[in-house]
C-alpha atoms as a PDB file:
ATOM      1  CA  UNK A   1      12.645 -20.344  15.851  1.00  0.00           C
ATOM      2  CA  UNK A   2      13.019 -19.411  12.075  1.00  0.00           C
ATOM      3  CA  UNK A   3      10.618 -16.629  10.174  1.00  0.00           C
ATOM      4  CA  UNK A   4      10.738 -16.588   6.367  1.00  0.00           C
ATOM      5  CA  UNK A   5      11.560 -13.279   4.986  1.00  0.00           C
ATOM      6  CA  UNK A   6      10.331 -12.745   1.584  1.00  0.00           C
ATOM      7  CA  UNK A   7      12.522 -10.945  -0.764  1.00  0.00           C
ATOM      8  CA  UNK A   8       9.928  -8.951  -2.251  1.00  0.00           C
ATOM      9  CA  UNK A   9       8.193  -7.103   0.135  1.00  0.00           C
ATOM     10  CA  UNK A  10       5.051  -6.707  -1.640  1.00  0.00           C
ATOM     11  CA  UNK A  11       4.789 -10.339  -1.874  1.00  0.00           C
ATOM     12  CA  UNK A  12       4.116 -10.396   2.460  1.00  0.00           C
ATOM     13  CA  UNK A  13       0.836 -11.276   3.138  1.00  0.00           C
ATOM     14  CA  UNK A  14      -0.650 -11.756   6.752  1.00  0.00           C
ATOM     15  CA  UNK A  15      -2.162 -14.871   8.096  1.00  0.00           C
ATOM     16  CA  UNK A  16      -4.820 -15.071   9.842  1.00  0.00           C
ATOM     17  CA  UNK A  17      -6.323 -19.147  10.452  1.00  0.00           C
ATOM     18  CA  UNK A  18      -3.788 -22.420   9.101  1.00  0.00           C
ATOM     19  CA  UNK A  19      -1.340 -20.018   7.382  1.00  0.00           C
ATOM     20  CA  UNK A  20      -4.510 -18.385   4.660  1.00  0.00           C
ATOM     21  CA  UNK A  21      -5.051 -14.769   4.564  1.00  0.00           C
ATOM     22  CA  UNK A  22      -8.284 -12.930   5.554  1.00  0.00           C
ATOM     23  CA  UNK A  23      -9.827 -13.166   1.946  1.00  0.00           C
ATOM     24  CA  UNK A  24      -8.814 -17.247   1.290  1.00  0.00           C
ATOM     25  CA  UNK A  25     -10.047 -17.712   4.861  1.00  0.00           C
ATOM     26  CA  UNK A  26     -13.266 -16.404   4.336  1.00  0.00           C
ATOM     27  CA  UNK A  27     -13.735 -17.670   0.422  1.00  0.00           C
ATOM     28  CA  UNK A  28     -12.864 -21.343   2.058  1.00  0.00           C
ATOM     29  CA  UNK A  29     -15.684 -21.243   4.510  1.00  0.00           C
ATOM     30  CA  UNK A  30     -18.247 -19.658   2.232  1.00  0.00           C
ATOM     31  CA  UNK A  31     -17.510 -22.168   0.014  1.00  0.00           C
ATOM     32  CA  UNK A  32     -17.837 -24.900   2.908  1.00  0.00           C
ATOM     33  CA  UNK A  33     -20.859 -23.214   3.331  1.00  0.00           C
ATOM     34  CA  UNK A  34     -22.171 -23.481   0.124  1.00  0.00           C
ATOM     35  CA  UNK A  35     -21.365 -26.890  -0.047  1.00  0.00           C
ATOM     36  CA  UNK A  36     -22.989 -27.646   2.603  1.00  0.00           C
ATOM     37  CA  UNK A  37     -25.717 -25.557   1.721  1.00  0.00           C
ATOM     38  CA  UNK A  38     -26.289 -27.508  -1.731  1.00  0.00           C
ATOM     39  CA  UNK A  39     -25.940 -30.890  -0.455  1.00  0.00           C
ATOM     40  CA  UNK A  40     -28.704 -30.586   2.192  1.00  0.00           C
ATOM     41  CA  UNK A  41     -30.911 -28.983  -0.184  1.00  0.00           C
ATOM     42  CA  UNK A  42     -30.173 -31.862  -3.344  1.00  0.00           C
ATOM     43  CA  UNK A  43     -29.824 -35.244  -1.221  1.00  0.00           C
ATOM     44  CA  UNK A  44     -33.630 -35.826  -1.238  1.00  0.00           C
ATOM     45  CA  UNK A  45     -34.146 -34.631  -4.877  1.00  0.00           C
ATOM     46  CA  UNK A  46     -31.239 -35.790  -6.719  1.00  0.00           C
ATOM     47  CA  UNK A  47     -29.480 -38.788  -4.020  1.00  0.00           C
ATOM     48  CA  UNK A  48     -26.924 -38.443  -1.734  1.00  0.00           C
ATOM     49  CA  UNK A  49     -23.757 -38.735  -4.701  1.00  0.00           C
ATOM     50  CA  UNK A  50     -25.561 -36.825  -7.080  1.00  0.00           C
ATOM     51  CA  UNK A  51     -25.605 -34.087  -4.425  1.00  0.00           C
ATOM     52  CA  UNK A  52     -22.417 -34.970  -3.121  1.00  0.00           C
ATOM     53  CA  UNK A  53     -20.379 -34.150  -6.789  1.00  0.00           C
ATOM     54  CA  UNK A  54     -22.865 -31.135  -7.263  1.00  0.00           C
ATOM     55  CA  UNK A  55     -21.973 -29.608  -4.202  1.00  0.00           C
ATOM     56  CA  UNK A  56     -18.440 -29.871  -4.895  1.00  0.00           C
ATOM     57  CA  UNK A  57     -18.598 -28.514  -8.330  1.00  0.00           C
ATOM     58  CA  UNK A  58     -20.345 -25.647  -6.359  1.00  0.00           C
ATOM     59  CA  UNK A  59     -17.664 -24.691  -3.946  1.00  0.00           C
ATOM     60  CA  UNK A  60     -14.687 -24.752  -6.000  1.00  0.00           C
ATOM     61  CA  UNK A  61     -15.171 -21.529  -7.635  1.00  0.00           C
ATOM     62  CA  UNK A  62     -15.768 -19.673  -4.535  1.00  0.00           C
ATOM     63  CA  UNK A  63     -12.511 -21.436  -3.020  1.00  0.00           C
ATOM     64  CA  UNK A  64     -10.573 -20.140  -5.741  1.00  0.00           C
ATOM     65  CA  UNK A  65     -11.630 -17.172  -5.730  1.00  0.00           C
ATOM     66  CA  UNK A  66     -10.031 -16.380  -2.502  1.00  0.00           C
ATOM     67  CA  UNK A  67      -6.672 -18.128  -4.069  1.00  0.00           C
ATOM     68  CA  UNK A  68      -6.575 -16.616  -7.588  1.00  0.00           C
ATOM     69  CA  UNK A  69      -3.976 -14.546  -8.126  1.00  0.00           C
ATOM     70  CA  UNK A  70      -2.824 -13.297 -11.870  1.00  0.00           C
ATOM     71  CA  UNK A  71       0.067 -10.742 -11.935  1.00  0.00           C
ATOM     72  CA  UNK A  72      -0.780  -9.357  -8.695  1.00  0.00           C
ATOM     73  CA  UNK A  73      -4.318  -9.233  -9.225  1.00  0.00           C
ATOM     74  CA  UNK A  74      -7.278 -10.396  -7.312  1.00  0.00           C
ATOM     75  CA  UNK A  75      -9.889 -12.431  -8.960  1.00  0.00           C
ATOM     76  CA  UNK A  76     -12.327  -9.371  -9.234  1.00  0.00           C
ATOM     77  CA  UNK A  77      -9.475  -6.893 -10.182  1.00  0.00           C
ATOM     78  CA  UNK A  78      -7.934  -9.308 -13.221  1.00  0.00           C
ATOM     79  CA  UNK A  79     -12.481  -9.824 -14.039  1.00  0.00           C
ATOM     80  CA  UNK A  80     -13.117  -6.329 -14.398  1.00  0.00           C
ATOM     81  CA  UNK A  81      -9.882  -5.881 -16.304  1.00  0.00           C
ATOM     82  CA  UNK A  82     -10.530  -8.875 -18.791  1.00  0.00           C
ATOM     83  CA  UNK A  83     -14.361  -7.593 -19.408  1.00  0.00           C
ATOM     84  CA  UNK A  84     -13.138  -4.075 -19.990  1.00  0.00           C
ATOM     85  CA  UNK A  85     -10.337  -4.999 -22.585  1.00  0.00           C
ATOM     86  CA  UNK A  86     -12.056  -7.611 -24.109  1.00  0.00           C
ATOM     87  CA  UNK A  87     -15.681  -6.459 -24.275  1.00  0.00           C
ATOM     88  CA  UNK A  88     -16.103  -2.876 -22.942  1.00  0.00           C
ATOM     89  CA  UNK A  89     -13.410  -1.510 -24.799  1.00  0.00           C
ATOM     90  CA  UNK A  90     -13.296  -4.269 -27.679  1.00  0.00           C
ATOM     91  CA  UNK A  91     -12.882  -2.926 -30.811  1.00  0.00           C
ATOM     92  CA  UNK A  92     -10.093  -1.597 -33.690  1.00  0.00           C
ATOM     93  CA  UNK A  93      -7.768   0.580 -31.595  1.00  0.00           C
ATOM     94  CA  UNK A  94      -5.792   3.263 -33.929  1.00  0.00           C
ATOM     95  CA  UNK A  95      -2.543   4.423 -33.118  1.00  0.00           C
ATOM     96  CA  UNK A  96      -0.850   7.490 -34.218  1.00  0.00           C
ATOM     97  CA  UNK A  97       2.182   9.062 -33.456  1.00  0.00           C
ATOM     98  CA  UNK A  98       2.502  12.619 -32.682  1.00  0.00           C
ATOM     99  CA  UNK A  99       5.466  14.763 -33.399  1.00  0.00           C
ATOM    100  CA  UNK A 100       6.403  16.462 -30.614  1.00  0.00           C
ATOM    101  CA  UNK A 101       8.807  18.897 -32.301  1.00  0.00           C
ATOM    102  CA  UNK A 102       7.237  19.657 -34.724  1.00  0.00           C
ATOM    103  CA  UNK A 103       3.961  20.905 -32.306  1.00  0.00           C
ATOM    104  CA  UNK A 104       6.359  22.873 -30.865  1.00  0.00           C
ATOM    105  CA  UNK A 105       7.603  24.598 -33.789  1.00  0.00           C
ATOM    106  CA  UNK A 106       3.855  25.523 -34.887  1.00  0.00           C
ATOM    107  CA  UNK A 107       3.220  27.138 -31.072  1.00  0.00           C
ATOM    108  CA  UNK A 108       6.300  28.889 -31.151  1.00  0.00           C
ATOM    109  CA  UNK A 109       6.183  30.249 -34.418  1.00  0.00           C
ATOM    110  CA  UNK A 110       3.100  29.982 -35.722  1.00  0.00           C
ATOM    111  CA  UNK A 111       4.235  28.446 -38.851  1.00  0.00           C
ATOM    112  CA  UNK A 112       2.752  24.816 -40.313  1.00  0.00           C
ATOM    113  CA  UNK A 113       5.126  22.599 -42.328  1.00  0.00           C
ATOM    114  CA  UNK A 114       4.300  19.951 -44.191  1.00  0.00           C
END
């Protein structure tokens, strides 16, 4: 019997159903699911390949969803973070340094140098 140790412990994750975790488990059978769903509902309107390549394109989001990963973060973790830098937040960011010491030297003294 042999059990893989990661390194990393942070990088552990439980399986639950043909070695995927909770959240790929259950993103892989809603996207079943919707596959299903879609085909059933498209075969008589659109024909059975038609229906067949739209359900797919359906599913595969949701199944990657559940896989996604980006630096640690989920797919709705590294979402929220992209629409918060890039739109929410979007704009000219100004930096400025502060001086420490001399912020000090004002409090303590009450003196402002130029």
């Amino acid at each position: 019997m042999e059990i893989k140790i990661p390194k990393e412990i942070r990088q552990h994750r439980e399986t639950l159903f043909f070695g995927l975790s909770t959240r790929q488990f259950l993103c892989a059978i809603l996207a079943v699911g919707t596959a299903v769903g879609v085909y059933f509902l498209l075969k008589n309107v659109i024909g059975q390949e038609t229906a067949s390549w739209v359900c797919i394109v359906a599913a595969v989001p949701i199944a990657v969803t559940g896989f996604f990963q980006y630096n640690g973060l989920t797919f709705e973790q590294f979402a929220w973070a992209f629409i918060k830098s890039q739109i929410l937040c979007a704009g000219p960011r100004v930096f400025q340094s502060e001086n420490i010491y001399l912020t000090a030297l004002e409090r303590k003294g009450g003196h402002k140098h130029d």
